[in-house]
Structure formats: structure tokens, C-alpha cells
Protein backbone atom coordinates (compact mmCIF):
# COMPACT_ATOMS: atom_id res chain seq x y z
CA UNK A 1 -137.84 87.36 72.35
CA UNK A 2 -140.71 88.99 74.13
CA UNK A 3 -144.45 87.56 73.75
CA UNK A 4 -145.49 90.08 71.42
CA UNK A 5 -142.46 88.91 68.89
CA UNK A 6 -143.29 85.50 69.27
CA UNK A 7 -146.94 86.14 68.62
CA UNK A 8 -145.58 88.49 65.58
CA UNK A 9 -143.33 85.43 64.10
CA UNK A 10 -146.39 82.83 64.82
CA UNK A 11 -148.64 85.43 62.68
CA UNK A 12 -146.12 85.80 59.68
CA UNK A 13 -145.74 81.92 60.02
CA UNK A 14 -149.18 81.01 59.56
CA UNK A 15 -150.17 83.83 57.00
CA UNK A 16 -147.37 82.08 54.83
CA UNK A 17 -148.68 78.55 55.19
CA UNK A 18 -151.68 79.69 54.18
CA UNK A 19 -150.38 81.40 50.99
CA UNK A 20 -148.69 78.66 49.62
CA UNK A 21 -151.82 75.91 50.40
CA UNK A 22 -153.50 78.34 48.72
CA UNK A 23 -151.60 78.67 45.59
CA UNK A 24 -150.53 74.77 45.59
CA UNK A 25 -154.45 74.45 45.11
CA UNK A 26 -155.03 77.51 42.28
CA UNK A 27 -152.26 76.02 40.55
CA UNK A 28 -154.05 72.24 40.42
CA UNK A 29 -157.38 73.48 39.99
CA UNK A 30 -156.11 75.42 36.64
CA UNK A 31 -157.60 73.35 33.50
CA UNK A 32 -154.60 72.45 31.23
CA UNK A 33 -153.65 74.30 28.29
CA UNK A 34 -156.40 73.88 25.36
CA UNK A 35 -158.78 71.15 27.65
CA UNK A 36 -161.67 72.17 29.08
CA UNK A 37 -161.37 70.10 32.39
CA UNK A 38 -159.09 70.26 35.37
CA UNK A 39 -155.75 68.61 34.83
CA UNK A 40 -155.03 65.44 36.23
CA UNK A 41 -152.93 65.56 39.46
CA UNK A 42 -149.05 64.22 39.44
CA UNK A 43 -148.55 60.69 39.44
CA UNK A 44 -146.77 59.90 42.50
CA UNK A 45 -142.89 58.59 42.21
CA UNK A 46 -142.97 55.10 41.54
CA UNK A 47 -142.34 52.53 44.31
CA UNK A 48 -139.57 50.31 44.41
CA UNK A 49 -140.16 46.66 43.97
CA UNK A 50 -139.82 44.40 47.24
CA UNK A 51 -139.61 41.43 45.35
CA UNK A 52 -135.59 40.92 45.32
CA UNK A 53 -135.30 39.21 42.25
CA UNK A 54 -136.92 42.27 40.05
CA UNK A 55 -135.44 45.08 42.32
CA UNK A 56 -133.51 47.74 41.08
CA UNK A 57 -131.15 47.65 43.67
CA UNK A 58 -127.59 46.47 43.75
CA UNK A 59 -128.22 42.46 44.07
CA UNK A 60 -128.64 40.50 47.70
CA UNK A 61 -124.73 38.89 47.95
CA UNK A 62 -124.75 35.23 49.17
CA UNK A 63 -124.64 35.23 53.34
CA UNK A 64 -121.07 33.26 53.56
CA UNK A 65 -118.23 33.71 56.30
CA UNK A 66 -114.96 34.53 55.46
CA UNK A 67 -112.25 31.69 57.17
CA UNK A 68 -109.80 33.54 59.20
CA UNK A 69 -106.17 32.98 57.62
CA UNK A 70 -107.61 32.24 54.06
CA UNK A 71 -107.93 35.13 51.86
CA UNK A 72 -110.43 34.81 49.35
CA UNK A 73 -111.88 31.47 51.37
CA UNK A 74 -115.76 31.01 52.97
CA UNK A 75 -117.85 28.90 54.47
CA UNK A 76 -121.32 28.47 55.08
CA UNK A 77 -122.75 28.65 58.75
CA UNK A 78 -122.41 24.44 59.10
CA UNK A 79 -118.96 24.73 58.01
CA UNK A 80 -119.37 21.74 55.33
CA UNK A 81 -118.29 23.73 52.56
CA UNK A 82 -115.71 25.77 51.08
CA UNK A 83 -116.32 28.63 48.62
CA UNK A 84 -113.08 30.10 46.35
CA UNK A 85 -113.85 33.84 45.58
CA UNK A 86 -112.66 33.72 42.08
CA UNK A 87 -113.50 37.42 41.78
CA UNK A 88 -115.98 39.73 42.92
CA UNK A 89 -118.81 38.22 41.82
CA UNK A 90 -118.12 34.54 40.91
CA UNK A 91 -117.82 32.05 43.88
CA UNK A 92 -116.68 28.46 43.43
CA UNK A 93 -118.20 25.65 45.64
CA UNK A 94 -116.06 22.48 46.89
CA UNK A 95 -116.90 19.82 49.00
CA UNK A 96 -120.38 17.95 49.49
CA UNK A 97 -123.37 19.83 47.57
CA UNK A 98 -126.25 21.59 49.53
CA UNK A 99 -129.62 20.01 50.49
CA UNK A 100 -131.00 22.40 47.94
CA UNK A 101 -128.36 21.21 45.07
CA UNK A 102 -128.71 17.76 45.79
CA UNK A 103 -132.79 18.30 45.09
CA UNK A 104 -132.37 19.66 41.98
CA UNK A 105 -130.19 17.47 40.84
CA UNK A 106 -132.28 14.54 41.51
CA UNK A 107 -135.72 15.94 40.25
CA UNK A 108 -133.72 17.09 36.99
CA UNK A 109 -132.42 13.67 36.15
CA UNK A 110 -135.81 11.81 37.22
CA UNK A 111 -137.22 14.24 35.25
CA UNK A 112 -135.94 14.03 31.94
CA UNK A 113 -135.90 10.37 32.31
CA UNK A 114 -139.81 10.84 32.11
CA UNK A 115 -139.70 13.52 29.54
CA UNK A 116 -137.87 11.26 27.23
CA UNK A 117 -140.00 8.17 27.56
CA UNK A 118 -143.00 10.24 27.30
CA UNK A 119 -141.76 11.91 23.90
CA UNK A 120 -139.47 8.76 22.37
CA UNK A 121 -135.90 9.08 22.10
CA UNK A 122 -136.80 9.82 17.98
CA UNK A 123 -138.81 12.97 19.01
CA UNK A 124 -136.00 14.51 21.49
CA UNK A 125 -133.09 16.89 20.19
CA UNK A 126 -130.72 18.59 22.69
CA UNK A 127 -130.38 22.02 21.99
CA UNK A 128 -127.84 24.72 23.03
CA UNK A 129 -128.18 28.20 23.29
CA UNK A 130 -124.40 30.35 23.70
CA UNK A 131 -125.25 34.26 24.40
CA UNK A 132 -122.50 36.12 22.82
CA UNK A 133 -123.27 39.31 23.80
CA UNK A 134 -122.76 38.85 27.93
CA UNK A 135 -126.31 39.30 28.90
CA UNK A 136 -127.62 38.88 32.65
CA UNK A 137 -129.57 35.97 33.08
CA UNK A 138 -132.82 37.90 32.96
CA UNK A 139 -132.03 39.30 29.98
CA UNK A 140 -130.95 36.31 28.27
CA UNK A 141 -134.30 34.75 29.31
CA UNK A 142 -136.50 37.40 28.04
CA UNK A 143 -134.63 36.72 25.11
CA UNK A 144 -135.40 33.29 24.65
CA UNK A 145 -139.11 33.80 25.92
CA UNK A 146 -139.86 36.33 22.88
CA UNK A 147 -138.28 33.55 20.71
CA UNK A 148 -140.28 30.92 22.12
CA UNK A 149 -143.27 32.92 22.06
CA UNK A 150 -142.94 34.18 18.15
CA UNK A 151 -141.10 31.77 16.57
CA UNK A 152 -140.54 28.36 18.72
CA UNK A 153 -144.16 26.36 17.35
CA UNK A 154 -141.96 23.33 16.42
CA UNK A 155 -140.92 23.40 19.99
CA UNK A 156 -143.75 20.73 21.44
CA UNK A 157 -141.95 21.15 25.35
CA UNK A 158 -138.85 21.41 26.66
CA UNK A 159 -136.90 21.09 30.19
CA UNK A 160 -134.40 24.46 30.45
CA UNK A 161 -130.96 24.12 32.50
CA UNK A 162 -128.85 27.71 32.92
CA UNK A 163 -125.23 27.26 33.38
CA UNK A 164 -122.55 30.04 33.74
CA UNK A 165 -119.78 29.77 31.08
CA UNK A 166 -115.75 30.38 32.19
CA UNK A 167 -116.45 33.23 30.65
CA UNK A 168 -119.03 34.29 32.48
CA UNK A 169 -122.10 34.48 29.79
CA UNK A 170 -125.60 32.58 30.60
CA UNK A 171 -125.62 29.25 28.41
CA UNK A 172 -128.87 26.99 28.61
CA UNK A 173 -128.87 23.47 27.77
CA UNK A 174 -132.51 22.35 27.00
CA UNK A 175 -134.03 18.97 25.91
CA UNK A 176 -137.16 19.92 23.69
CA UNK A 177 -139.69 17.46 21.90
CA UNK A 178 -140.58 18.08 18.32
CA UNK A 179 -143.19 16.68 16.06
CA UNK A 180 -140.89 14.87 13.85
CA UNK A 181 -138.54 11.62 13.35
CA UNK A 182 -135.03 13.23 14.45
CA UNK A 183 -133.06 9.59 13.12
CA UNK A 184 -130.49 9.32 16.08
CA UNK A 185 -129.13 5.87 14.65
CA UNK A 186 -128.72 7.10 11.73
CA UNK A 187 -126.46 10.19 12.64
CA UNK A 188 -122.77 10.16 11.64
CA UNK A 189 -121.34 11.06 14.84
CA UNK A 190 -117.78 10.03 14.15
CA UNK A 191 -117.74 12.68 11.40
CA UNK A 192 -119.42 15.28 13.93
CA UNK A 193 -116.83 14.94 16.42
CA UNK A 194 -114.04 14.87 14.08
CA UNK A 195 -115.70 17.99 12.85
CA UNK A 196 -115.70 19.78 16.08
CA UNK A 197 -112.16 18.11 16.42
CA UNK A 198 -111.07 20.05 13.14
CA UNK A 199 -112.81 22.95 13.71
CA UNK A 200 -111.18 23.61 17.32
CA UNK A 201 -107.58 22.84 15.84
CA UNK A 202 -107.34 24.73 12.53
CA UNK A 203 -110.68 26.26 11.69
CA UNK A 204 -112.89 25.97 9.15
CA UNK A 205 -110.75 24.23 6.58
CA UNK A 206 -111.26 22.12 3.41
CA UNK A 207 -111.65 19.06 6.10
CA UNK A 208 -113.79 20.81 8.36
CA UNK A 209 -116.23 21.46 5.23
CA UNK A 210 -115.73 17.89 3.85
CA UNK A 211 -116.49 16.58 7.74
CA UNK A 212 -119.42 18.81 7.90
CA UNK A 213 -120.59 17.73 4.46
CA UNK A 214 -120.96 14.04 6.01
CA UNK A 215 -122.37 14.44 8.85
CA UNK A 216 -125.14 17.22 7.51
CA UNK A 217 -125.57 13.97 4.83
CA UNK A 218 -126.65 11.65 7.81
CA UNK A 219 -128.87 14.01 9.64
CA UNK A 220 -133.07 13.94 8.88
CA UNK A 221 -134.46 16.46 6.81
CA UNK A 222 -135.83 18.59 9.22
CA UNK A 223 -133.27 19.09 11.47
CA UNK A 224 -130.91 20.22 8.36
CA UNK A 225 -133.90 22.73 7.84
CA UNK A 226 -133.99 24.02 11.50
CA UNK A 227 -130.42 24.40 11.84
CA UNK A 228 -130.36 26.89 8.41
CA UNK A 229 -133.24 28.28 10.26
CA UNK A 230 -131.59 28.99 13.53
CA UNK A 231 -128.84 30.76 11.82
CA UNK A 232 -131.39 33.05 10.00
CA UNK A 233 -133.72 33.96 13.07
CA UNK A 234 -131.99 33.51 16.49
CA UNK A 235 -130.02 36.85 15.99
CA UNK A 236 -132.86 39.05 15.44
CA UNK A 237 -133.59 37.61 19.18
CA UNK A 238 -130.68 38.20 20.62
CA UNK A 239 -129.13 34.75 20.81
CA UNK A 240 -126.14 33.86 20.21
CA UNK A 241 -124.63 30.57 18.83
CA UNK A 242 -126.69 27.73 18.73
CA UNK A 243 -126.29 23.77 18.83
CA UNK A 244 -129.13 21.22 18.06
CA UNK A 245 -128.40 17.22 17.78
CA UNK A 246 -130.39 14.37 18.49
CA UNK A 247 -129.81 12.13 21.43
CA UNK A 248 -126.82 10.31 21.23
CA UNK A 249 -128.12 7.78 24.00
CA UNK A 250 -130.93 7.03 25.31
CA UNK A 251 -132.63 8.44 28.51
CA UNK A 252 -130.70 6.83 31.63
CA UNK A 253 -127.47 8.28 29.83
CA UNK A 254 -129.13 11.95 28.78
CA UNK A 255 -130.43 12.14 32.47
CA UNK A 256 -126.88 11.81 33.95
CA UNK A 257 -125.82 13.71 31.29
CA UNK A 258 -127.97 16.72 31.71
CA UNK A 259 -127.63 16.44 35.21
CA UNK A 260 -123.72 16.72 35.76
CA UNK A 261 -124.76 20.04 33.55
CA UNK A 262 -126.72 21.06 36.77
CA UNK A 263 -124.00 20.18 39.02
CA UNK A 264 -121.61 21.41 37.43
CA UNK A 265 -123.69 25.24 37.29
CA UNK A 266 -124.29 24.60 40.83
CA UNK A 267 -120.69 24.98 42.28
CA UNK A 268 -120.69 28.00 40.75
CA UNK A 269 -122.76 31.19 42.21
CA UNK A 270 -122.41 34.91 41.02
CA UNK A 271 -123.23 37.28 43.39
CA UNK A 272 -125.06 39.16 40.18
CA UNK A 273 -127.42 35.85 39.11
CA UNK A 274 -128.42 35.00 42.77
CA UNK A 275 -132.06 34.40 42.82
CA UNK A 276 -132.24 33.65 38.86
CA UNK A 277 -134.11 30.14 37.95
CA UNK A 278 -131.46 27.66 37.19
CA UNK A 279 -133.71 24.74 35.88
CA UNK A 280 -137.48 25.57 34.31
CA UNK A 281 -139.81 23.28 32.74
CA UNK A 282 -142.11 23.73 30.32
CA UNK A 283 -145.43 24.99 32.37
CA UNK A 284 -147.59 24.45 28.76
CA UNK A 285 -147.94 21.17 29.00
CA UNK A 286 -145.38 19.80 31.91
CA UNK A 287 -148.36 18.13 33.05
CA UNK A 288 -148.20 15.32 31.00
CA UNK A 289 -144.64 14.29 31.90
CA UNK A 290 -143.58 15.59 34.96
CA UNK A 291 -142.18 13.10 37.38
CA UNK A 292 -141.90 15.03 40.35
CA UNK A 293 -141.28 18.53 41.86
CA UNK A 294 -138.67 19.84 43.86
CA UNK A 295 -141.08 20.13 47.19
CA UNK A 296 -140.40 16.24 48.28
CA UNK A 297 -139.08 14.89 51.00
CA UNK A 298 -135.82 12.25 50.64
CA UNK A 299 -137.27 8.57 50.82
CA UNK A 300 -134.65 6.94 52.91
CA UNK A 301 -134.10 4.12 55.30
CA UNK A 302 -132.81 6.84 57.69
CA UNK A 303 -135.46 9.42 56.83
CA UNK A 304 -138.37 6.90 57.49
CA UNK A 305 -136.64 5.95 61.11
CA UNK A 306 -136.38 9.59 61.89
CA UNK A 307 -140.01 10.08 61.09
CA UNK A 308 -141.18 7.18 62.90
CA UNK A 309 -139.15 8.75 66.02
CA UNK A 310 -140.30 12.10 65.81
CA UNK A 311 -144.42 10.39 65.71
CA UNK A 312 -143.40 8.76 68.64
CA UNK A 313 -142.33 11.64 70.42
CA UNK A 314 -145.14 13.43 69.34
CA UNK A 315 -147.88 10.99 70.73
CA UNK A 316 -144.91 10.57 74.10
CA UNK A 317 -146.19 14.68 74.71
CA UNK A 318 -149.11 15.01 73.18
CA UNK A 319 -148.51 16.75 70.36
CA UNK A 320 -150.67 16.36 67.03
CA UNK A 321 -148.21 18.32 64.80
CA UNK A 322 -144.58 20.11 64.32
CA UNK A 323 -145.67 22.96 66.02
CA UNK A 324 -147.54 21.61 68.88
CA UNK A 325 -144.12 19.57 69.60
CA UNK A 326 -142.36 23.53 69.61
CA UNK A 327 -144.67 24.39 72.17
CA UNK A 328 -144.27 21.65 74.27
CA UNK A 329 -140.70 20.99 73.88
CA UNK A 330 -139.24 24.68 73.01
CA UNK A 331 -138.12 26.01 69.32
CA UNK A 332 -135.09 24.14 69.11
CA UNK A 333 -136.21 21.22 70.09
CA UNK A 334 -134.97 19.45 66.96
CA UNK A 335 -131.87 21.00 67.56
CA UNK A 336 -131.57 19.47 71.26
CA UNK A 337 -132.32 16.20 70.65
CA UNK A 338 -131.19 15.01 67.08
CA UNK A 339 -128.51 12.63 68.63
CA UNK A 340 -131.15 10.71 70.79
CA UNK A 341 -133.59 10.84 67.88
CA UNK A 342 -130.67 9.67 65.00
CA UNK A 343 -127.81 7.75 67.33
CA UNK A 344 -130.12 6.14 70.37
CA UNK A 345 -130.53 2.50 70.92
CA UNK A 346 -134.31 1.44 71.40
CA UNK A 347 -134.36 1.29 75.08
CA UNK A 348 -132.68 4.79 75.61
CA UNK A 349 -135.24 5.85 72.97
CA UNK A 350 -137.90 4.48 75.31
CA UNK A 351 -136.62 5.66 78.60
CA UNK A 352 -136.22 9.24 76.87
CA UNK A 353 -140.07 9.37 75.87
CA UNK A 354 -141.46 8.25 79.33
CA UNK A 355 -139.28 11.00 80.95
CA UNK A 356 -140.70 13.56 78.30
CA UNK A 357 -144.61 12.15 79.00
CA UNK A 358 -143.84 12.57 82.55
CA UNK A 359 -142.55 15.93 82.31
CA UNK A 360 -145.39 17.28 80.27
CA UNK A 361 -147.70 15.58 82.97
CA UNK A 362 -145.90 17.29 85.64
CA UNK A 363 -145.96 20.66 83.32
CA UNK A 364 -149.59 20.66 82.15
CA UNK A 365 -152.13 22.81 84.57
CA UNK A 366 -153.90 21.22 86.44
């Protein structure tokens, strides 16, 4: 193409760029149709949502290795545990539980040991909440957040555990507080679990009704009144079946109880609930009762040697916190040295720090 052309093309170029910024602004300047005033400009396209947990996007899968020779077999990167794909979204755990399980099993358990002392065993039912209609776990918690929100007043506090069915569905177990006597002692349970007995067997028959009959006899007032209740209202919510008894034992056996629930939710992960909550407490009034959080540290005889160790290392390089020891020592310092600091007799222990101070000496400028 000669200069002239190219100057010709540049010229056509430009004069339609300017055409079309042109109308794009006639166009948005034009008031809207029966307003006197300029029309608002487009909303831009939403933005997706970073956090992963609300995203939109096909759900983060658990980071696992597949063992070579074992279909359908993973690990994690330590190679403590094994996970059986039972299909493509349900994972089944065995071996020894993760740091992270272990914590929530032991705050859960310590934890509704305090919430039922702080309540009384008399003011404690253990409710059950079945979602029949295969809701994700979000879902199913919206659910029972409307229904807490509109209609759960005679629920004083609660502690929530989510635990996938063999089905697949969201069930909670939850330990709430109410206002009134529930009579535990005074509950027929023989004649409840004969009902449930009956019930599984052959249905609702004439002994199913006559068990029921008993047991319903037995139970206080109120909770006879909240269970025709629950039948009445939790559909309009979206939840499903629904169980509420009062505590068969008393707190050290409802802790364990509860807390084998946990476990036995937490050898199961779905690709589809990963990042859900598994346990909530009641953040009204939690306050009051709360034993402890999950951010704690394990309070051990070998935990409080390896911390005496590490503050001995520390003060060996002059270090006055974790990452001043990084700097001195490298990243993976931990890493390096976890057999001297765990599995070293006292004078290797020593020996090992005056090398370190040394070494720093010999390091530091001078």
C-alpha cells in the first residue's frame, strides 16, 4: 500500500471512531421516555464473588492424591489417611482424624458439657431436623435461620451440628435450652423405643398408636404442645421431619453423644458442602456458656516440652518471636529440626543450641 492509501485508511479509521463516540454519547445524553432528566447510565455487569463459599462457581474439590494401583483411593499430602471415593462427590475418611477434626471434636463435647450445666439438664431438649427435600447445606440453613428468626422465641440458645445422611440430605442435630421444665425422669422411654421399634418393623399400627399413646402420656405439657406445633409450622419453612426429646442422660453422656455425631459427619466430605459450617453456636447469647473456641492450642505434656524447646532456641539465636527464628534459621526451620526438638536427649539439646548461638555470632555483621 502506498503512503497516500495508508494515510486514506488512517483518515476513514479515525472519522469512524469519532462517529460512533459521538453517537454512544447522543444516545446517553437522551432524557428517557416521559422524564425530564437524563437517564441514568447502565449498571455495570455484576462482579463475581471471591469469597469461595458464596461463589457461583462450580465448588473448590478437596486437594487429595490419588494412590497409584487403587482406583477410587487418596491420600492426603502426610500420607496418614485414606479417603474411599464413594462417588463423585462423597469421600469417606479412614484412619486417624485431622488436627482440624480432632479440634472440633473436643471444643464440641467441652462445649455442650458447659451448655448443659449452664441451662440444667430439665431446660435441655435434643432436637432433630431431617430435610426431605435434598437441599444444599446453604439452603437448608437459610431455612432454619428464617425459622429461627420468625418463629423459634421458645428457642432460649442452642449448639447446631450438620451431618450428611446415607442418603445424602443435610440433617442437624442441635441441643437448645427452653424456658420450661422438660421432665426427663419422668419420660417413658421404654415405650418410645418400642415405638420407634414398631414403627420401623410394620408401620404405624394399632401398637405403634397404643406405644405412642404412652409415651406422649409421660411427656410435660409443653413439649406435647411443641411437637403438634412442629408438625403445623416447620413445612411452611422448608423442613422436613422433625425429632424433639429431652435428655436421656445427663451432660458427660450427651457430650460424647453429640460428639461421635461430629465424628461421625467428619469422615465424610462432599466435594459440593466443602467450606459449609459443620458445628455453629448460638452467637445471641453464647457468651454466657461458652467454654472455649476452636483457636486453642492442645495442652499436653508433649506440647509444653516442645514449647519450652522452641523458647530456648529462640533466646540460643536471638530471636524474640516465630518469625524472627525464620529469619535467623530459614522458613523451614521447624521442618529441619523437629527430631532434635521432639526425640533429643538434654545434652544433645544443649550442644545443638551452643552450635546455633555460635553460628548466628559468626553470621551477624559485624
Amino acid at each position: 500500500m502506498t503512503p497516500e492509501g495508508r494515510q486514506a485508511a488512517r483518515s476513514r479509521f479515525m472519522s469512524a471512531l469519532t462517529e460512533s463516540v459521538e453517537r454512544s454519547h447522543t444516545e446517553t445524553a437522551r432524557p428517557a421516555a416521559g422524564r425530564g432528566r437524563e437517564a441514568p447510565a447502565p449498571a455495570p455487569a455484576g462482579l463475581p464473588c471471591q469469597n469461595s463459599n458464596n461463589s457461583d462457581k462450580s465448588p473448590r474439590r478437596y486437594r487429595l492424591k490419588a494412590v497409584k494401583g487403587q482406583e477410587g483411593v487418596f491420600t492426603d499430602r502426610d500420607g496418614k489417611r485414606l479417603w474411599d471415593q464413594r462417588d463423585k462427590d462423597t469421600l469417606h475418611r479412614f484412619g486417624m482424624p485431622t488436627g482440624a477434626e480432632a479440634k472440633s471434636a473436643f471444643h464440641l463435647r467441652l462445649n455442650v458439657a458447659s451448655f448443659i450445666q449452664h441451662w440444667g439438664r430439665n431446660r435441655c431438649l435434643f432436637f432433630t431436623l431431617t430435610d426431605e427435600a435434598n437441599l444444599h447445606p446453604t439452603q437448608f440453613a437459610r431455612s432454619w435461620n428464617n425459622y429461627l428468626r420468625r418463629r423459634g422465641s421458645w428457642i432460649l440458645s442452642f449448639i447446631r451440628v450438620l451431618e450428611p445422611q446415607k442418603r445424602g440430605n443435610p440433617h442437624y442435630h442441635l441441643l437448645v435450652a427452653v424456658e420450661w421444665d422438660t421432665k426427663p425422669d419422668a419420660f417413658d422411654w421404654k415405650a418410645f423405643d418400642e415405638c420407634q421399634r414398631e414403627r420401623r418393623e410394620n408401620g404405624r399400627t394399632a401398637r405403634f398408636r397404643e406405644l405412642r399413646d404412652r409415651y406422649k402420656a409421660s411427656a410435660s405439657p409443653r413439649l406435647v404442645a411443641m411437637w403438634s406445633l412442629l408438625r403445623k409450622v416447620l413445612p411452611k419453612y422448608d423442613l422436613g421431619r422433625a425429632e424433639l426429646l429431652p435428655l436421656r442422660k445427663g451432660k458427660e453422656a450427651v457430650s460424647e453423644y453429640i460428639g461421635k455425631y461430629l465424628e461421625a459427619g467428619l469422615v465424610i466430605r462432599k466435594h459440593s458442602w466443602k467450606g459449609c459450617r459443620r458445628v455453629e453456636f448460638d452467637r445471641r447469647n453464647k457468651i454466657h456458656w461458652l467454654a472455649c473456641t476452636r483457636v486453642f492450642a492442645w495442652h499436653s505434656p508433649g506440647m509444653t516440652a516442645w514449647r519450652q524447646r522452641i523458647a530456648e532456641l529462640a533466646r540460643a539465636v536471638g530471636a524474640t518471636d516465630m518469625p524472627a527464628i525464620a529469619r535467623k534459621l530459614g522458613r523451614s526451620w521447624a521442618y529441619h529440626l523437629r527430631y532434635s526438638i521432639v526425640s533429643a536427649s538434654a545434652e544433645e539439646w544443649t550442644a545443638m543450641l551452643k552450635v546455633l548461638a555460635l553460628r548466628g555470632m559468626l553470621l551477624a555483621p559485624h
